[in-house]
C-alpha atoms as a PDB file:
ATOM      1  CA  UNK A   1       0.000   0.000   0.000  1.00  0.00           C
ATOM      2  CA  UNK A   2       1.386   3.356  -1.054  1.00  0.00           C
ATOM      3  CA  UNK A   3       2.078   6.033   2.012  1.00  0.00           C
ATOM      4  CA  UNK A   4      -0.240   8.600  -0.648  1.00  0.00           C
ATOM      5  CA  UNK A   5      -3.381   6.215   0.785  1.00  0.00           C
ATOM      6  CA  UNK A   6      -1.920   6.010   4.031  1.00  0.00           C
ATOM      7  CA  UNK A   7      -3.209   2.525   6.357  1.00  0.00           C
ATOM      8  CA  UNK A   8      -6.495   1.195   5.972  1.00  0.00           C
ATOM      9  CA  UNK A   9      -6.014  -0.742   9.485  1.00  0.00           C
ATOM     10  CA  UNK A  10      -3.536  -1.655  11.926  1.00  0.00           C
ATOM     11  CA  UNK A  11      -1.832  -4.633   9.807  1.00  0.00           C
ATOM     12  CA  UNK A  12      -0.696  -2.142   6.861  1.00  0.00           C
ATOM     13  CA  UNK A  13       1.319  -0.187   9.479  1.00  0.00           C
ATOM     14  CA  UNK A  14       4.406  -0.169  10.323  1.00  0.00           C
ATOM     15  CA  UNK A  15       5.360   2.278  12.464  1.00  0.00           C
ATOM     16  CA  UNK A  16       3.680   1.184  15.847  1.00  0.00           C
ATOM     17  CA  UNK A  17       4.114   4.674  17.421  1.00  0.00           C
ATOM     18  CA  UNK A  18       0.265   3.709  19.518  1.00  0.00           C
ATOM     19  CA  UNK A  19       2.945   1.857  21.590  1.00  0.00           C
ATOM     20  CA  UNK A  20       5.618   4.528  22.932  1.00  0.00           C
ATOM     21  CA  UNK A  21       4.717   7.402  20.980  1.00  0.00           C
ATOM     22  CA  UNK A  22       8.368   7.719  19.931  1.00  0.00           C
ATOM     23  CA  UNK A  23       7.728   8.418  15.824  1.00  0.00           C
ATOM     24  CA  UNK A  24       4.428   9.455  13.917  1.00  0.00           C
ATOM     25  CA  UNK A  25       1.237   8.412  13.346  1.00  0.00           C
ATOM     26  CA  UNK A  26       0.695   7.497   9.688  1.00  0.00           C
ATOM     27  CA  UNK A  27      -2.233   9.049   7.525  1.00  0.00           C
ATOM     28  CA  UNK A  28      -5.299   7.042   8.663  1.00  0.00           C
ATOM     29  CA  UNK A  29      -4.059   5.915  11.984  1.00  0.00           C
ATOM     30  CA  UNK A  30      -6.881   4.118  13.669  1.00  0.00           C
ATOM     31  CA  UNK A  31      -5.972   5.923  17.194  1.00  0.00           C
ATOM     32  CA  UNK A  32      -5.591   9.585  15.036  1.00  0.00           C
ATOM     33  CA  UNK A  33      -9.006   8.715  13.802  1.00  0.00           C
ATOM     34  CA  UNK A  34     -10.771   7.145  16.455  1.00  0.00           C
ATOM     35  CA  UNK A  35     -13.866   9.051  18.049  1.00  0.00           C
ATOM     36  CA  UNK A  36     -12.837  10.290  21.453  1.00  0.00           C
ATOM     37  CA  UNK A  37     -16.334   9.350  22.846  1.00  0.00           C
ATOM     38  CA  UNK A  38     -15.550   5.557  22.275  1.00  0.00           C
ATOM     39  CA  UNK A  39     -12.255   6.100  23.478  1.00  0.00           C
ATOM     40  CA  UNK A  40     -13.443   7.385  26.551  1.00  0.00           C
ATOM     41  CA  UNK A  41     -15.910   4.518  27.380  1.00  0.00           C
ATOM     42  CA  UNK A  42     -13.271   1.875  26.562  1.00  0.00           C
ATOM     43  CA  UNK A  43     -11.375   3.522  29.323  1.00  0.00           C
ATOM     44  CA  UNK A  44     -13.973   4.011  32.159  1.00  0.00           C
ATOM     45  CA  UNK A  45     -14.591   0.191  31.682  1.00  0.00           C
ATOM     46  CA  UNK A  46     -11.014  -0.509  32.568  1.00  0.00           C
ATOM     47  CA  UNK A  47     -10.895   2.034  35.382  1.00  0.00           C
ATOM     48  CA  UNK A  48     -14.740   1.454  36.871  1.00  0.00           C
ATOM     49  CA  UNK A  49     -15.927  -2.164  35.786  1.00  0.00           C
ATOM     50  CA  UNK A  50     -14.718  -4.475  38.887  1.00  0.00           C
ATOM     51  CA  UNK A  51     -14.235  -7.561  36.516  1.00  0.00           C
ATOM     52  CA  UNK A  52     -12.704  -5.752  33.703  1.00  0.00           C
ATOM     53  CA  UNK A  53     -10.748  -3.735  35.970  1.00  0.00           C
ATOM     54  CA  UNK A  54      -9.263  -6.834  37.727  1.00  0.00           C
ATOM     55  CA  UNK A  55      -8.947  -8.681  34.456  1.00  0.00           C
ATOM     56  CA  UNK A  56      -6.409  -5.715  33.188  1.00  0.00           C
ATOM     57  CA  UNK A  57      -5.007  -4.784  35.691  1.00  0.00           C
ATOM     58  CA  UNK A  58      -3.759  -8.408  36.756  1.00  0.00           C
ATOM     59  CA  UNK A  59      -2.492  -9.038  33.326  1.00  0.00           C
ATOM     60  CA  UNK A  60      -0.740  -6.192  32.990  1.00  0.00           C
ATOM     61  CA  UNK A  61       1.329  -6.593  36.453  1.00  0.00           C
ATOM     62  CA  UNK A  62       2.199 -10.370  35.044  1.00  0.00           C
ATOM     63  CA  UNK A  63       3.594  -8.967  31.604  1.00  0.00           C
ATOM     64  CA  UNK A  64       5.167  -6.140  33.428  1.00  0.00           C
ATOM     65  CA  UNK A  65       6.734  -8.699  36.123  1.00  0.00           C
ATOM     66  CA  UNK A  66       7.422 -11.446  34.662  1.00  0.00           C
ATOM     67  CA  UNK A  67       8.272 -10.170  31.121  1.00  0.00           C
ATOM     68  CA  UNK A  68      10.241 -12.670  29.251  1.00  0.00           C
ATOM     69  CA  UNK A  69      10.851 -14.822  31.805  1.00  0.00           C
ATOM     70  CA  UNK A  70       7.432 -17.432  32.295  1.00  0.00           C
ATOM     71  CA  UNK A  71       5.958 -19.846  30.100  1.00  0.00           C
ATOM     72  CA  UNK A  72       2.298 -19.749  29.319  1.00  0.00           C
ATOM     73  CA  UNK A  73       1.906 -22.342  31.577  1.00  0.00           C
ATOM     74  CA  UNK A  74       3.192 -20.122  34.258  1.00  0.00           C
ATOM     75  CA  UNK A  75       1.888 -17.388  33.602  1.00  0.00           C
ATOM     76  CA  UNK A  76      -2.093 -18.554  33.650  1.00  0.00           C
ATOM     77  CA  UNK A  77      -1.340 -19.370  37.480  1.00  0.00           C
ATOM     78  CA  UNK A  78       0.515 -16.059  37.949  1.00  0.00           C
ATOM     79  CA  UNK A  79      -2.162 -14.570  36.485  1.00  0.00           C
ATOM     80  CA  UNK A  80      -4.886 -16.392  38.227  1.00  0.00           C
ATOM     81  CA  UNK A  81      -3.562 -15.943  41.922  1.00  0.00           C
ATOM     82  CA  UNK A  82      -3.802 -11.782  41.278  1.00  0.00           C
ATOM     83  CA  UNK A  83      -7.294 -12.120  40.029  1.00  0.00           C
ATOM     84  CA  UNK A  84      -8.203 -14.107  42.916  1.00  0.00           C
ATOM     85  CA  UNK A  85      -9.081 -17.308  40.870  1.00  0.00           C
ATOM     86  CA  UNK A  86      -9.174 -20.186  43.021  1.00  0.00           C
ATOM     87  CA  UNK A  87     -11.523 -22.582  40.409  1.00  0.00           C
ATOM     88  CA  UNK A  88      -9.775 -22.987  36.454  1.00  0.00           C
ATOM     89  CA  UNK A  89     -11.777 -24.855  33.943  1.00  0.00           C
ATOM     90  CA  UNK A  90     -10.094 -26.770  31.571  1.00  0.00           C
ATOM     91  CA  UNK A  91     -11.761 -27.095  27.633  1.00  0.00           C
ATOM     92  CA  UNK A  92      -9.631 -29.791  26.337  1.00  0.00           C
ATOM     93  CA  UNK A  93      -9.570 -31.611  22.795  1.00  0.00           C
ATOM     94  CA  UNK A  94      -9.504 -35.507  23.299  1.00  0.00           C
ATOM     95  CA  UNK A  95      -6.250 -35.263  21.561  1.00  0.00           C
ATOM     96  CA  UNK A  96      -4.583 -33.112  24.342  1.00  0.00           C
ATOM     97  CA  UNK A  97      -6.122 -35.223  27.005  1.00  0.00           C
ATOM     98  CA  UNK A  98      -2.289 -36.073  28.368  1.00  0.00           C
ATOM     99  CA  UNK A  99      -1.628 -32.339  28.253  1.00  0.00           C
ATOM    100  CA  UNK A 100      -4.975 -31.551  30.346  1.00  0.00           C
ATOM    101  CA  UNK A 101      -4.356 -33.757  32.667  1.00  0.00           C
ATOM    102  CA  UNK A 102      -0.496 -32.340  33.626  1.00  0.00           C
ATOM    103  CA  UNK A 103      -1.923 -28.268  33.230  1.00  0.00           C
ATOM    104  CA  UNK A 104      -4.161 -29.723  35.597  1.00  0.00           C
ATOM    105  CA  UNK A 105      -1.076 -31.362  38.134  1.00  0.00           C
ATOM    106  CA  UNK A 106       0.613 -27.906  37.791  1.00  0.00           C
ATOM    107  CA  UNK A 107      -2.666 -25.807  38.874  1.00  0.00           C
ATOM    108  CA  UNK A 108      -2.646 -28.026  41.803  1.00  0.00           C
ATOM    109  CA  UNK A 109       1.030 -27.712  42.825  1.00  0.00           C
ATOM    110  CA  UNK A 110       0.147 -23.682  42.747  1.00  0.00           C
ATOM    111  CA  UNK A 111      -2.929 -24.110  45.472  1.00  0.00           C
ATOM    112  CA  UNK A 112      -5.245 -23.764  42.326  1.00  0.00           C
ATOM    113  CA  UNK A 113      -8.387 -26.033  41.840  1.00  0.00           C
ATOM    114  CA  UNK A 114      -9.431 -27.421  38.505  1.00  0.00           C
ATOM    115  CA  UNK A 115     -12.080 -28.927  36.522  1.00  0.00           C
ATOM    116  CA  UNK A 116     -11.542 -30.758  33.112  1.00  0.00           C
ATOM    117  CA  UNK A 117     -13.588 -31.501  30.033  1.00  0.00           C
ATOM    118  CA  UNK A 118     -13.158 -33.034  27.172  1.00  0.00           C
ATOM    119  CA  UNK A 119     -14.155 -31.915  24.017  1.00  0.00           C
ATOM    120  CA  UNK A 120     -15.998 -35.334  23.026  1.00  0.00           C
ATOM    121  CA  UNK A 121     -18.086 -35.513  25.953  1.00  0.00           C
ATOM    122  CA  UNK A 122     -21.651 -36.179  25.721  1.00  0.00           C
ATOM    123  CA  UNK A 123     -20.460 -39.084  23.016  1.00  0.00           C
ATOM    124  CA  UNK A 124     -22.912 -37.631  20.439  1.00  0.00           C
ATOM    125  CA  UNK A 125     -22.471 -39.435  16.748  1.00  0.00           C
ATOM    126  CA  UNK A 126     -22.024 -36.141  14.239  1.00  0.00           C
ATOM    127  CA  UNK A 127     -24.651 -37.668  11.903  1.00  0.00           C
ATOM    128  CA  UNK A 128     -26.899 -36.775  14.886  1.00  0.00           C
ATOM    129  CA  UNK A 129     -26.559 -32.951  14.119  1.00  0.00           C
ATOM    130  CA  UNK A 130     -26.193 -32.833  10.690  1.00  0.00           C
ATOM    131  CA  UNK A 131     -22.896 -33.245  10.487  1.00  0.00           C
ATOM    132  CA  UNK A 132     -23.056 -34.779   6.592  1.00  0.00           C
ATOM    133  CA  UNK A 133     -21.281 -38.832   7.184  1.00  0.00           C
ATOM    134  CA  UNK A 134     -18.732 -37.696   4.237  1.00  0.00           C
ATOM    135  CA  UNK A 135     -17.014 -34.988   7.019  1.00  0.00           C
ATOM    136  CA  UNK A 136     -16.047 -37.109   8.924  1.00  0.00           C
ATOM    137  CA  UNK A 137     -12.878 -38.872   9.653  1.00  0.00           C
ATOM    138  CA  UNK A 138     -13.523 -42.234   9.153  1.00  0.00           C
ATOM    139  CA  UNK A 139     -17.256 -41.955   7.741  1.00  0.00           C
ATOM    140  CA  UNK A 140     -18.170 -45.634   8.532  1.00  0.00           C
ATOM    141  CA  UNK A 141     -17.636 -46.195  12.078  1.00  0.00           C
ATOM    142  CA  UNK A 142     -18.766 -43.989  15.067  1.00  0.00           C
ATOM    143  CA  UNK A 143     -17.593 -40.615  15.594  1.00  0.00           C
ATOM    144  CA  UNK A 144     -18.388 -38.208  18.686  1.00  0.00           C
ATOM    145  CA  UNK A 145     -19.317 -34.267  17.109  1.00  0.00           C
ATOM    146  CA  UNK A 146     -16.647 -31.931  19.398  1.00  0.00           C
ATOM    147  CA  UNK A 147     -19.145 -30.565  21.900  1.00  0.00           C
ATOM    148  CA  UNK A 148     -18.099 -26.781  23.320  1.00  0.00           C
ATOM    149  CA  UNK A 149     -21.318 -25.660  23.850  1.00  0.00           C
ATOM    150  CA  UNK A 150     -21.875 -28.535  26.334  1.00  0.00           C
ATOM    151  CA  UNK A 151     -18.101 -28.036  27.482  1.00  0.00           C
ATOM    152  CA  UNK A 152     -18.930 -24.235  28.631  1.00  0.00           C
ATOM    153  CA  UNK A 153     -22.365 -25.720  30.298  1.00  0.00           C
ATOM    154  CA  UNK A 154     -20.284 -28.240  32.491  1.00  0.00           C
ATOM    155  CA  UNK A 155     -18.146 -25.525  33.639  1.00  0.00           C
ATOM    156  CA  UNK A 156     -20.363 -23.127  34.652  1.00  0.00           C
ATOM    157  CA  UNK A 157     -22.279 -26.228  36.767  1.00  0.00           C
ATOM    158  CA  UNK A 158     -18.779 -26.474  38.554  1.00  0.00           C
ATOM    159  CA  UNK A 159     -18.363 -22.474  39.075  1.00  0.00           C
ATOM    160  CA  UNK A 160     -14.880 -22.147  37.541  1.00  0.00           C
ATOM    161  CA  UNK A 161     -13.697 -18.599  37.536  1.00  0.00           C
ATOM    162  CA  UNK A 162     -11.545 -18.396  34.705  1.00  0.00           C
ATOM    163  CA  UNK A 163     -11.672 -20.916  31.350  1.00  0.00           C
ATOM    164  CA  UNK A 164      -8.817 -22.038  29.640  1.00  0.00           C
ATOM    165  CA  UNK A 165      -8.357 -23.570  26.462  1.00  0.00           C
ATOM    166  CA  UNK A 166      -6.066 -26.694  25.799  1.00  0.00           C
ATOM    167  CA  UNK A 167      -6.682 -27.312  21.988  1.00  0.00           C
ATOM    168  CA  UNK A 168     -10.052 -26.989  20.938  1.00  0.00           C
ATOM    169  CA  UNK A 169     -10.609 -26.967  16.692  1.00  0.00           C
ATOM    170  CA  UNK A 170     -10.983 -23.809  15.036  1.00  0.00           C
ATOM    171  CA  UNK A 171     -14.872 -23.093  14.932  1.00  0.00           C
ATOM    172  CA  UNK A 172     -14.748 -25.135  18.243  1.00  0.00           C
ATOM    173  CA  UNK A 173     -13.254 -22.822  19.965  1.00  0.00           C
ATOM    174  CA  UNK A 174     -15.296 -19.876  19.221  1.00  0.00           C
ATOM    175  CA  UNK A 175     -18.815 -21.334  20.135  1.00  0.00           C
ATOM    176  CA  UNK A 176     -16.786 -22.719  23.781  1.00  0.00           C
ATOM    177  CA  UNK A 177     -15.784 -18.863  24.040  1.00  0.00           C
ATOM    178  CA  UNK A 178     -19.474 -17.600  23.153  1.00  0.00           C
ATOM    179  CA  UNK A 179     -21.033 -19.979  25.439  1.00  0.00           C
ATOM    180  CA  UNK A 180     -18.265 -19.622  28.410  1.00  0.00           C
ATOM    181  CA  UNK A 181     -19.655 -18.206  31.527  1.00  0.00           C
ATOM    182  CA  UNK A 182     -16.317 -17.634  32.990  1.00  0.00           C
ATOM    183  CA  UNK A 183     -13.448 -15.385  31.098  1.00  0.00           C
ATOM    184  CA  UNK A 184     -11.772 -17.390  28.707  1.00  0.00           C
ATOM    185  CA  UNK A 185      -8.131 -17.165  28.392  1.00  0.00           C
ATOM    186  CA  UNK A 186      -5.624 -20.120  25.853  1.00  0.00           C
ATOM    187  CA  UNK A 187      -2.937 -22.321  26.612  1.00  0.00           C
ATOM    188  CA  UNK A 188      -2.644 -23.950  23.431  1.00  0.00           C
ATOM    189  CA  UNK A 189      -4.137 -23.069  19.949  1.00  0.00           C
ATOM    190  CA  UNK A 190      -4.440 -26.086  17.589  1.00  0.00           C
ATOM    191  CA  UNK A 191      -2.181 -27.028  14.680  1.00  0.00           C
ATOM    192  CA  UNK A 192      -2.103 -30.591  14.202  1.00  0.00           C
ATOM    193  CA  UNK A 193       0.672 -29.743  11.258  1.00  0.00           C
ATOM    194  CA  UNK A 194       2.992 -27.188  12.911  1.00  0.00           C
ATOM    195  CA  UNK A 195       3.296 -29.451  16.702  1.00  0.00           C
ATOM    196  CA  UNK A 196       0.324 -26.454  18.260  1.00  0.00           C
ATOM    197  CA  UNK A 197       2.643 -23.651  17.187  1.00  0.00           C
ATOM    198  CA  UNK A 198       0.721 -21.945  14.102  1.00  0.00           C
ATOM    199  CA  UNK A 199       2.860 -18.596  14.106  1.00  0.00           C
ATOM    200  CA  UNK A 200       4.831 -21.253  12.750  1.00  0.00           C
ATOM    201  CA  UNK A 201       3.368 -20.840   9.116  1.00  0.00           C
ATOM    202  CA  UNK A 202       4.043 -17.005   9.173  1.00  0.00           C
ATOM    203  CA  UNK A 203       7.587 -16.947  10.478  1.00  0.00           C
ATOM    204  CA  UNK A 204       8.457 -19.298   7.168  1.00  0.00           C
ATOM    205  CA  UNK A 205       6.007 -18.262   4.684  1.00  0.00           C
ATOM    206  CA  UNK A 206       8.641 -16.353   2.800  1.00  0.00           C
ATOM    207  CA  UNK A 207      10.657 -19.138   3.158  1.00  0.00           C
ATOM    208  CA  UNK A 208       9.532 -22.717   4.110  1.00  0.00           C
ATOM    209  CA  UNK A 209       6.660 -22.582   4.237  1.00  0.00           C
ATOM    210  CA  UNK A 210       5.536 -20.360   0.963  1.00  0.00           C
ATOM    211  CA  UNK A 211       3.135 -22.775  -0.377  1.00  0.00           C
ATOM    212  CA  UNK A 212       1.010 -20.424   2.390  1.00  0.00           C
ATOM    213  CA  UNK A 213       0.865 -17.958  -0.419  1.00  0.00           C
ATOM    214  CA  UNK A 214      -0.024 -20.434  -3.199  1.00  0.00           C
ATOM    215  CA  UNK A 215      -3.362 -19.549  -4.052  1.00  0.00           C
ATOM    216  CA  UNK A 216      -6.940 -19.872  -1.985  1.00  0.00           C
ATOM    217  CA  UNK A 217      -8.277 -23.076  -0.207  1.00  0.00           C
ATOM    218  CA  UNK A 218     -11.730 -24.779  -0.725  1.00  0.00           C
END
């Protein structure tokens, strides 16, 4: 994109001065342009919503203390203890089950209670929700539909505090976060190709990996 038509939205800029405000905004800047009225009741949610408030403001000491130095892992209990979780939910694909289950040995060496559910509970063939046979994996013997909605349901019955999710398919995820009662925060985002790392694919598409820019998938 030419600098004449200036950024459309944040991904065609390159200057990042929202972040110290050490260069220039470019023409179109989404923070030059944004209407102060929003802005303003973006902020009072951080500084007058109690669960917003607590959300941000415990996230931000983590990153600010711990910067660089815990993994993921870590840093969901450091974040939990400062937002006073005592209850995590776990929304775990079948194929992460292993995974779940040591998350959920770590939680407990920090004092932390959990609560664990599979993705497949429920055992519901696919066919049963019109899930067409062909989709599936193997489309002649039984196969359980991922259930999130039910997943979120569970979780809410057990009064976790804060959700986390430990692999749940794309699509999958985003009906567990719609239907979450609790605030939903990741631990690991699915790629069965890439080992669960899917910046993966962007770090080599201009080498590796360039079959990325090949042309458009069905």
């Amino acid at each position: 994109m030419s600098k004449k038509n200036g950024v459309k939205s944040c991904s065609d800029c390159g200057t990042l001065n929202c972040y110290k405000l050490n260069a220039s905004f470019p023409t179109g800047c989404l923070t030059v342009g944004l209407d102060q009225e929003e802005l303003a009741e973006a902020v009072d949610l951080y500084k007058n919503d109690p669960l917003v408030s607590k959300i941000s403001c415990s996230a931000a000491e983590v990153e600010g203390t711990y910067y660089g130095q815990l993994t993921r892992v870590e840093e969901i209990a450091a974040f939990a203890r400062r937002a006073g979780v005592t209850k995590i939910g776990i929304a775990s694909c079948v194929g992460l089950a292993a995974e779940a289950r040591t998350f959920a040995k770590f939680l407990e060496s920090q004092g932390i209670a959990s609560y664990s559910v599979l993705c497949k509970v429920g055992a519901v063939e696919k066919t049963e929700t019109g899930i067409p046979k062909e989709h599936k994996i193997d489309p002649d013997a039984h196969e359980s539909m991922c259930n999130p909605v039910l997943q979120a349901r569970l979780l809410a019955k057990q009064g976790t505090e804060l959700n986390v999710v430990v692999g749940l398919c794309v699509g999958h995820d985003s009906l567990f976060i719609k239907y979450s009662q609790a605030p939903v925060t990741y631990l690991v985002v699915k790629d069965r190709v890439l080992a669960h790392n899917p910046v993966g694919a962007l770090y080599t598409g201009g080498t590796y990996y360039k079959k990325l820019f090949d042309g458009k998938l069905r």
